[in-house]
C-alpha atoms as a PDB file:
ATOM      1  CA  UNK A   1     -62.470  -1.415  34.361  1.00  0.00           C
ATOM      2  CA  UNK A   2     -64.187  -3.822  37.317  1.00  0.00           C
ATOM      3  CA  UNK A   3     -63.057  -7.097  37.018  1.00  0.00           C
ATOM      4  CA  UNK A   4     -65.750 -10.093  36.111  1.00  0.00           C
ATOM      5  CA  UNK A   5     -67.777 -11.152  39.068  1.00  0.00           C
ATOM      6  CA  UNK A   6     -70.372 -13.587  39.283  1.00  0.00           C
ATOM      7  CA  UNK A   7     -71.913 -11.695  42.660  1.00  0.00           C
ATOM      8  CA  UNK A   8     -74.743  -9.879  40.639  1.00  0.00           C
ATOM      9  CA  UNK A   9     -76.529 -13.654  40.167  1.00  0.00           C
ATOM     10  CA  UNK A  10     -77.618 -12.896  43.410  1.00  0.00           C
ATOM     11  CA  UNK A  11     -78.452  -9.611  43.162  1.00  0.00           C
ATOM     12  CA  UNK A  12     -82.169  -8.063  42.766  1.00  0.00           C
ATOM     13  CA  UNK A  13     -84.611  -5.691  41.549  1.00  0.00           C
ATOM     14  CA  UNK A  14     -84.138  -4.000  45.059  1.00  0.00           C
ATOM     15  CA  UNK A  15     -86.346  -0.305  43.218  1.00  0.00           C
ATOM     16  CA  UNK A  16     -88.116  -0.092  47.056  1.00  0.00           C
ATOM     17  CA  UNK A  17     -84.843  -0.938  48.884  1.00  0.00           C
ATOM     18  CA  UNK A  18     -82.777   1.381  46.790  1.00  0.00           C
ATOM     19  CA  UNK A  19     -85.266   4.540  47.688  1.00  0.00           C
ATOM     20  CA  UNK A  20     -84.891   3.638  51.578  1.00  0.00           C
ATOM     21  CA  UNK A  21     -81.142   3.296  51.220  1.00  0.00           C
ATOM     22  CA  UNK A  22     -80.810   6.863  48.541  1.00  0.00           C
ATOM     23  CA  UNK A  23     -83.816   8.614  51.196  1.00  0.00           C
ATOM     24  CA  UNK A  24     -81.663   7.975  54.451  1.00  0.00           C
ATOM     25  CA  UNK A  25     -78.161   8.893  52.540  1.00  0.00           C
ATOM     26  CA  UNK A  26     -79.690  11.798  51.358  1.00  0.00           C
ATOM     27  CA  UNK A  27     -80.854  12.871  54.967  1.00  0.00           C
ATOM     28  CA  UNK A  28     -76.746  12.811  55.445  1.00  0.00           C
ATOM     29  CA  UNK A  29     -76.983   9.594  57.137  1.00  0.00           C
ATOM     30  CA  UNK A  30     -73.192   7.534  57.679  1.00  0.00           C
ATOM     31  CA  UNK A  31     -73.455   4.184  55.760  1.00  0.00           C
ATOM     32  CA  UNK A  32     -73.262   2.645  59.563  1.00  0.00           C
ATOM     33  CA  UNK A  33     -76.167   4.603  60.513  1.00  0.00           C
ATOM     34  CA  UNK A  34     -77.918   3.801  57.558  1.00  0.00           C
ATOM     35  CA  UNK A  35     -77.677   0.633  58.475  1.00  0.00           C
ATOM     36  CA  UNK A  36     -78.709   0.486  61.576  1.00  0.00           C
ATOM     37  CA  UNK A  37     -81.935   2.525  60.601  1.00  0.00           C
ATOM     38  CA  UNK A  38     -82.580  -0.013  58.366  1.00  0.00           C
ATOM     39  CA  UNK A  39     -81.997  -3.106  60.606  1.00  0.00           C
ATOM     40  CA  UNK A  40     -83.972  -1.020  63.524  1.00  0.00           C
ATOM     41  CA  UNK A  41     -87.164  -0.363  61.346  1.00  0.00           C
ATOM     42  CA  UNK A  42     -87.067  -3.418  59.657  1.00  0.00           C
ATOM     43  CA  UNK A  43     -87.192  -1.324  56.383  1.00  0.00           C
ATOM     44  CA  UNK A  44     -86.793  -3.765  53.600  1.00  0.00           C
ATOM     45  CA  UNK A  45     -89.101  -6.418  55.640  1.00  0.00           C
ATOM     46  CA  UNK A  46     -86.738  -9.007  55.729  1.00  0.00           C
ATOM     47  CA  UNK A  47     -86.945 -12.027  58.854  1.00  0.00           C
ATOM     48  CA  UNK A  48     -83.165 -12.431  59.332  1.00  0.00           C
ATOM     49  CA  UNK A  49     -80.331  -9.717  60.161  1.00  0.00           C
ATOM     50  CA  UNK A  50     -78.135 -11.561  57.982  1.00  0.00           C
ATOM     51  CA  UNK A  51     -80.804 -10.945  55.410  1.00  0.00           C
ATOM     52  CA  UNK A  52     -80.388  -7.193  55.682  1.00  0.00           C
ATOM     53  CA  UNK A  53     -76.876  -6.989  55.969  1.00  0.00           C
ATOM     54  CA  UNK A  54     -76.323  -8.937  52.706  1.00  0.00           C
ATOM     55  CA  UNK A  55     -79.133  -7.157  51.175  1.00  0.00           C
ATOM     56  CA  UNK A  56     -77.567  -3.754  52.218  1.00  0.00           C
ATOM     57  CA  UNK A  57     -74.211  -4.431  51.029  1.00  0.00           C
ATOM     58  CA  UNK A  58     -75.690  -4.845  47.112  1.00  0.00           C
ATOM     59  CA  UNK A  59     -77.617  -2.099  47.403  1.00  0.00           C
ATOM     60  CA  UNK A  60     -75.112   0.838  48.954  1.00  0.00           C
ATOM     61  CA  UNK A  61     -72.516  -0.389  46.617  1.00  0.00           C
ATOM     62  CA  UNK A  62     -75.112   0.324  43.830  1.00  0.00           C
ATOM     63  CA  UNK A  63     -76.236   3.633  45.712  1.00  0.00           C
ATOM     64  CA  UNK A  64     -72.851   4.906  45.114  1.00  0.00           C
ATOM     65  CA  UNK A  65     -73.189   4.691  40.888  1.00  0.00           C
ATOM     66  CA  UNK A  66     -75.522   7.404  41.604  1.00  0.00           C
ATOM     67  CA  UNK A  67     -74.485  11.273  42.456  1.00  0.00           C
ATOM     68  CA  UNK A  68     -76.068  14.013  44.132  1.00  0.00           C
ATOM     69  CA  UNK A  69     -77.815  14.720  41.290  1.00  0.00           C
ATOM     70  CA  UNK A  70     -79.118  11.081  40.140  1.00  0.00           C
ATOM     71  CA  UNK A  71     -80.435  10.721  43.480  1.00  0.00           C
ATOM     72  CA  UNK A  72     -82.285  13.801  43.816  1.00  0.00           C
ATOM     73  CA  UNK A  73     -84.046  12.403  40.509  1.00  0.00           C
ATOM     74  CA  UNK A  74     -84.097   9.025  41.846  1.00  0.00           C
ATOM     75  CA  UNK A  75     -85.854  10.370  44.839  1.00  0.00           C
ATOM     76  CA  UNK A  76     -88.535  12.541  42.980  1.00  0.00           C
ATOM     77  CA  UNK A  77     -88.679  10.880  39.602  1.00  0.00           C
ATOM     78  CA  UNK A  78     -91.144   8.296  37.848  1.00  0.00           C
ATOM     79  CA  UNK A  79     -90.738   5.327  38.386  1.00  0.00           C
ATOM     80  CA  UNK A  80     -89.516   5.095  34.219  1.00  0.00           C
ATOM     81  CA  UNK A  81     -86.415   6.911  35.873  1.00  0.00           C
ATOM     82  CA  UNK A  82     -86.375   5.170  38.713  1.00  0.00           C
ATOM     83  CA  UNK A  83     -86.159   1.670  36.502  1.00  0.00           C
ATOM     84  CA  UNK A  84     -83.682   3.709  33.845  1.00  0.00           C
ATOM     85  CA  UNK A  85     -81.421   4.433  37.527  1.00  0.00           C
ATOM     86  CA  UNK A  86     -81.592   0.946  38.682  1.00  0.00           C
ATOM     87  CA  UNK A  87     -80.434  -0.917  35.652  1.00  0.00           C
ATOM     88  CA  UNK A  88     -77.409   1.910  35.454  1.00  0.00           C
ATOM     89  CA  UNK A  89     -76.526   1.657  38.747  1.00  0.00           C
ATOM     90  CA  UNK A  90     -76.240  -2.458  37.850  1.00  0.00           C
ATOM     91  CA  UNK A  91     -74.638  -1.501  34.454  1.00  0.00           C
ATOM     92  CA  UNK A  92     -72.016   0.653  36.505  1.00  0.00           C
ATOM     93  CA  UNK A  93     -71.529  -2.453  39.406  1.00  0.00           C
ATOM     94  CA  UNK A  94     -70.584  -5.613  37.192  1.00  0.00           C
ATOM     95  CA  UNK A  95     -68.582  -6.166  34.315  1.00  0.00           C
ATOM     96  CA  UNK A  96     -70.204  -9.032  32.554  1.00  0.00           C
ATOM     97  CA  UNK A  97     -73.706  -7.420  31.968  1.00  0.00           C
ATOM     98  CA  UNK A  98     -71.861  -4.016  31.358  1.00  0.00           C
ATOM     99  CA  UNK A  99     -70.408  -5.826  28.106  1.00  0.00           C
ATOM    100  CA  UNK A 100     -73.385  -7.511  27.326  1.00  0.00           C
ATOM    101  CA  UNK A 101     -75.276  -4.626  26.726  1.00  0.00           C
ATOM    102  CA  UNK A 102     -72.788  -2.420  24.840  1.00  0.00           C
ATOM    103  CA  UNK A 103     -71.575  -5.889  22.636  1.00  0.00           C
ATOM    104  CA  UNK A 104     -75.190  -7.720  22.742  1.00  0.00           C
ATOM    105  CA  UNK A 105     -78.074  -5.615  22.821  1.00  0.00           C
ATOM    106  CA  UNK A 106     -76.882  -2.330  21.160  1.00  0.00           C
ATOM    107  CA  UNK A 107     -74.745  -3.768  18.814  1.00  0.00           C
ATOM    108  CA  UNK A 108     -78.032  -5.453  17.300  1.00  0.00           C
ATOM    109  CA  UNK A 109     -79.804  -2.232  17.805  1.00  0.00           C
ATOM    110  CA  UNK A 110     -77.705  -0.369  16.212  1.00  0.00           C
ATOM    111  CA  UNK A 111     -77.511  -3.145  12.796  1.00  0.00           C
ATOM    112  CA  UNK A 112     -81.128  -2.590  12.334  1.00  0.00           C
ATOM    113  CA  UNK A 113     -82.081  -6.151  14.454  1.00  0.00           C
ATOM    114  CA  UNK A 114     -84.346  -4.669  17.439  1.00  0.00           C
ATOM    115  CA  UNK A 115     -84.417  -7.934  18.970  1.00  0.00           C
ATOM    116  CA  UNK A 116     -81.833 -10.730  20.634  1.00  0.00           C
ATOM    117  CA  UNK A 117     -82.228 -14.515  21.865  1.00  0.00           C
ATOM    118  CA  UNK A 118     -81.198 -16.525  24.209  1.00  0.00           C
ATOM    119  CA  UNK A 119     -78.794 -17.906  22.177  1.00  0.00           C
ATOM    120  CA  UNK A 120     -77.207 -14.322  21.914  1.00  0.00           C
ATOM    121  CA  UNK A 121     -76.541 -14.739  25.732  1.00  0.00           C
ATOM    122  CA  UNK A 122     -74.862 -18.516  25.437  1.00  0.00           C
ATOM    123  CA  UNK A 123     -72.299 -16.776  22.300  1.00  0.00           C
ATOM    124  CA  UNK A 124     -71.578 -13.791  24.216  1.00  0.00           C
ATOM    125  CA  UNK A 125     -70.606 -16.419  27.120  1.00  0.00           C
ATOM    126  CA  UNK A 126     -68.678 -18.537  25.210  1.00  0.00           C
ATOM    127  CA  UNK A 127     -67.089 -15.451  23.885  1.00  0.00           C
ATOM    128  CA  UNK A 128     -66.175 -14.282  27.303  1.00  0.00           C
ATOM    129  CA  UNK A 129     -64.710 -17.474  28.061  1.00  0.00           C
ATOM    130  CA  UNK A 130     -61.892 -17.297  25.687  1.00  0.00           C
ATOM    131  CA  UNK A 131     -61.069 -13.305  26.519  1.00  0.00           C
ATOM    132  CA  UNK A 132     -61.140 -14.161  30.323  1.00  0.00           C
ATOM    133  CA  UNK A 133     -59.965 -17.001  32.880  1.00  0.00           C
ATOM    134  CA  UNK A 134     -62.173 -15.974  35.593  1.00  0.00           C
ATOM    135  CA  UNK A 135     -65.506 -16.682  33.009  1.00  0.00           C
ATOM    136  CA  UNK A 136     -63.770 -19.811  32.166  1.00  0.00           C
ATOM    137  CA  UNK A 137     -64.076 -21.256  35.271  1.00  0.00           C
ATOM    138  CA  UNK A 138     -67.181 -20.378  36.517  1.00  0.00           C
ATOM    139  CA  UNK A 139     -69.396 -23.384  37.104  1.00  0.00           C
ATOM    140  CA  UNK A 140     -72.119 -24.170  34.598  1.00  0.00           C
ATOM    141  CA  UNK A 141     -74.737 -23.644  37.337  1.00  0.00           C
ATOM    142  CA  UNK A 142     -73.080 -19.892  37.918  1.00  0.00           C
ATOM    143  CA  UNK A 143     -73.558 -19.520  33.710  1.00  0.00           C
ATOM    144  CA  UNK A 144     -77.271 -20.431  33.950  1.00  0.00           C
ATOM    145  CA  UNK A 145     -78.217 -18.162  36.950  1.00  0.00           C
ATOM    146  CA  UNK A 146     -76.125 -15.823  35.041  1.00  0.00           C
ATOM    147  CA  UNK A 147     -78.103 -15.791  32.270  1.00  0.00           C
ATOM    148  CA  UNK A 148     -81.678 -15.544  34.164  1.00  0.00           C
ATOM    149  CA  UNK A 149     -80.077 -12.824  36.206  1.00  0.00           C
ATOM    150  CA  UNK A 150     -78.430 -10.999  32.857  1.00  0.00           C
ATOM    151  CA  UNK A 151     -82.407 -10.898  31.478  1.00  0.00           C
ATOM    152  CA  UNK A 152     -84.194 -10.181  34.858  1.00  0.00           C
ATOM    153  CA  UNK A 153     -82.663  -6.527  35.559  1.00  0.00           C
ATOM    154  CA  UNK A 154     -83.014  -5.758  31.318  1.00  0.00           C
ATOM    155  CA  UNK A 155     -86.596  -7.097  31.294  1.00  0.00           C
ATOM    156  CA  UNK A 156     -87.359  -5.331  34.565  1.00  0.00           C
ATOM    157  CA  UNK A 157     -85.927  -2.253  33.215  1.00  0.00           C
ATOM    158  CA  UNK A 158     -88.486  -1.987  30.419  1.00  0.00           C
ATOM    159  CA  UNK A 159     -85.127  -2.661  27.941  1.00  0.00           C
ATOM    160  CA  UNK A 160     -86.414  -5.928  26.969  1.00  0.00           C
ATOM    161  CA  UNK A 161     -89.510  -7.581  26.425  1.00  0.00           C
ATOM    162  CA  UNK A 162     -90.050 -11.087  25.755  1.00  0.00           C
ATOM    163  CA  UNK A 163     -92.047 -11.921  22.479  1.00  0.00           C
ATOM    164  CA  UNK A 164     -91.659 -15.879  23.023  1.00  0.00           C
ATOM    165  CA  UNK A 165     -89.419 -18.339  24.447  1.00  0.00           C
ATOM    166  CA  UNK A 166     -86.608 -17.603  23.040  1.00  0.00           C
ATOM    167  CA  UNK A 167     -86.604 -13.760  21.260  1.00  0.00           C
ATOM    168  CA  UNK A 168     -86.659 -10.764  23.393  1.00  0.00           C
ATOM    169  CA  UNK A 169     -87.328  -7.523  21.811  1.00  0.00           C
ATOM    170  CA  UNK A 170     -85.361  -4.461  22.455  1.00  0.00           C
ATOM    171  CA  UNK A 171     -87.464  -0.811  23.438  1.00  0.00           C
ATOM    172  CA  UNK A 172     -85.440   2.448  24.480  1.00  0.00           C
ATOM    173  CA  UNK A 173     -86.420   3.099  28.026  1.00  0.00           C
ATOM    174  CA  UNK A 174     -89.016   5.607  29.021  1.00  0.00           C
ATOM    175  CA  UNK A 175     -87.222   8.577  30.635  1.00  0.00           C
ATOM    176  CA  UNK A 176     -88.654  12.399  31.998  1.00  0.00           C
ATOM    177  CA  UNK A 177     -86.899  15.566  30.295  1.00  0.00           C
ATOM    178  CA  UNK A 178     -85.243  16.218  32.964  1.00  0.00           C
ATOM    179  CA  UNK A 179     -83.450  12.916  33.518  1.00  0.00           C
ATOM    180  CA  UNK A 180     -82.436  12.645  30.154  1.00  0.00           C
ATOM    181  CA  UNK A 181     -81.857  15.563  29.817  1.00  0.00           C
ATOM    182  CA  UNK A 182     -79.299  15.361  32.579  1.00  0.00           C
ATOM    183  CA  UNK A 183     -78.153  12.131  31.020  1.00  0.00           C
ATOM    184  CA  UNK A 184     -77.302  13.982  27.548  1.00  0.00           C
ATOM    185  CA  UNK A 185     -75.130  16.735  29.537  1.00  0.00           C
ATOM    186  CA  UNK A 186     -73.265  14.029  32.181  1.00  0.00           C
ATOM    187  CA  UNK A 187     -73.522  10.628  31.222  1.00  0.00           C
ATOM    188  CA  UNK A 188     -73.306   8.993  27.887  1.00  0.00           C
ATOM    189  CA  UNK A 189     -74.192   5.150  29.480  1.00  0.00           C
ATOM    190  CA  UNK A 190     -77.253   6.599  30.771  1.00  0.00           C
ATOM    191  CA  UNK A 191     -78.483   8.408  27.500  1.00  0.00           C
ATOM    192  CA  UNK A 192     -78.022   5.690  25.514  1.00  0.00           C
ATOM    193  CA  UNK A 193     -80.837   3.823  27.156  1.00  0.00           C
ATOM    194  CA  UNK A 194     -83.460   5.862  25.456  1.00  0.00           C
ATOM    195  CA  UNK A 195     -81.675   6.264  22.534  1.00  0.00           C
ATOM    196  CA  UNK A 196     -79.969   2.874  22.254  1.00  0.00           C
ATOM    197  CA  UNK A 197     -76.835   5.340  20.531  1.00  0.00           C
ATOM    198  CA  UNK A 198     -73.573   5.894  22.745  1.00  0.00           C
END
C-alpha cells in the first residue's frame, strides 16, 4: 500500500495534459523524450520550464496507473472515460483520497445515504490522524488544501455534485461499454465507479 502523502494538494485536473503525455508514450516515446517534446512545443502552455517539469512529474507518475489497454481507451474514449481514467489514475497515486473513497463515499452509498458533507471529510481526517503519524503532523493549512483538493478531482470526475454548501451528492460515473466493460473483466476500483459496488 503507498504511504500517505500530502503531494496530491498540488496536483490538478491535468485531462488535456494527460492526453499529450498518454499520445507521445503511446507513439513509444522514452519518458526523457517525452519530456523534451513537451518542453520543446510548449505543449501544456505553461511560461516557466520549472512549470513543466513539475507539471510532468504528476502527470507521468499518473500515466503509469494506466496500461496499454486504459490508454488506448483513454486516447479514443469520451471524455466520461476520460474523467472515469483521471480520477483512477489519482485513486491509484495517493493513499489518503484512495481511503476516502472506499471508507467515505461508498460506504454511504452503499447504506442507502447517496450523499456526504463536508463534515464527512473533517471525521475521516481526524480518523486518519489517530491510525497514522504522518496525517498527524501535517499542518492545518496542508488539511484544508487537502480537503479542497480531496473534492476538486471527485467533483471534476462527475462523482460528486454539490447540492449546497455543505452536502455533496454522490452519482455513478458515466462510462462507454467498452470501458466498463473492460473495467468488469480487469479492474474492480475502476468498475465500482459506475456502480458504486466493489
Amino acid at each position: 500500500m503507498l504511504d500517505y502523502s500530502a503531494g496530491f494538494t498540488s496536483e490538478g485536473w491535468f485531462q488535456n495534459e494527460m492526453q499529450i503525455v498518454l499520445r507521445l508514450k503511446s507513439e513509444g516515446l522514452s519518458k526523457k523524450d517525452v519530456l523534451n517534446n513537451i518542453i520543446e512545443n510548449n505543449s501544456f502552455q505553461m511560461r516557466s520550464e520549472s512549470g513543466i517539469r513539475k507539471r510532468f512529474q504528476m502527470v507521468y507518475r499518473r500515466s503509469e496507473t494506466l496500461n496499454n489497454d486504459l490508454t488506448h481507451l483513454y486516447l479514443n474514449g469520451s471524455r466520461y472515460d476520460q474523467k472515469a481514467l483521471l480520477l483512477y489514475s489519482y485513486l491509484k497515486c495517493y493513499r489518503i483520497p484512495y481511503e476516502f473513497y472506499f471508507e467515505v463515499i461508498q460506504f454511504n452509498y452503499r447504506n442507502d445515504k447517496p450523499s456526504i458533507q463536508t463534515v464527512d471529510i473533517d471525521y475521516f481526517l481526524e480518523r486518519k490522524e489517530t491510525e497514522s503519524e504522518i496525517v498527524a503532523n501535517w499542518r492545518p493549512e496542508t488539511k484544508k488544501r487537502l480537503r479542497s483538493s480531496i473534492l476538486l478531482f471527485f467533483r471534476e470526475s462527475g462523482l460528486l455534485e454539490k447540492k449546497d454548501s455543505v452536502t455533496y451528492e454522490i452519482s455513478p460515473i458515466h462510462m462507454s461499454v467498452s470501458l466498463k466493460e473492460y473495467a468488469k473483466e480487469h479492474d474492480t476500483l475502476l468498475y465500482s465507479f459506475s456502480e458504486l459496488g466493489g
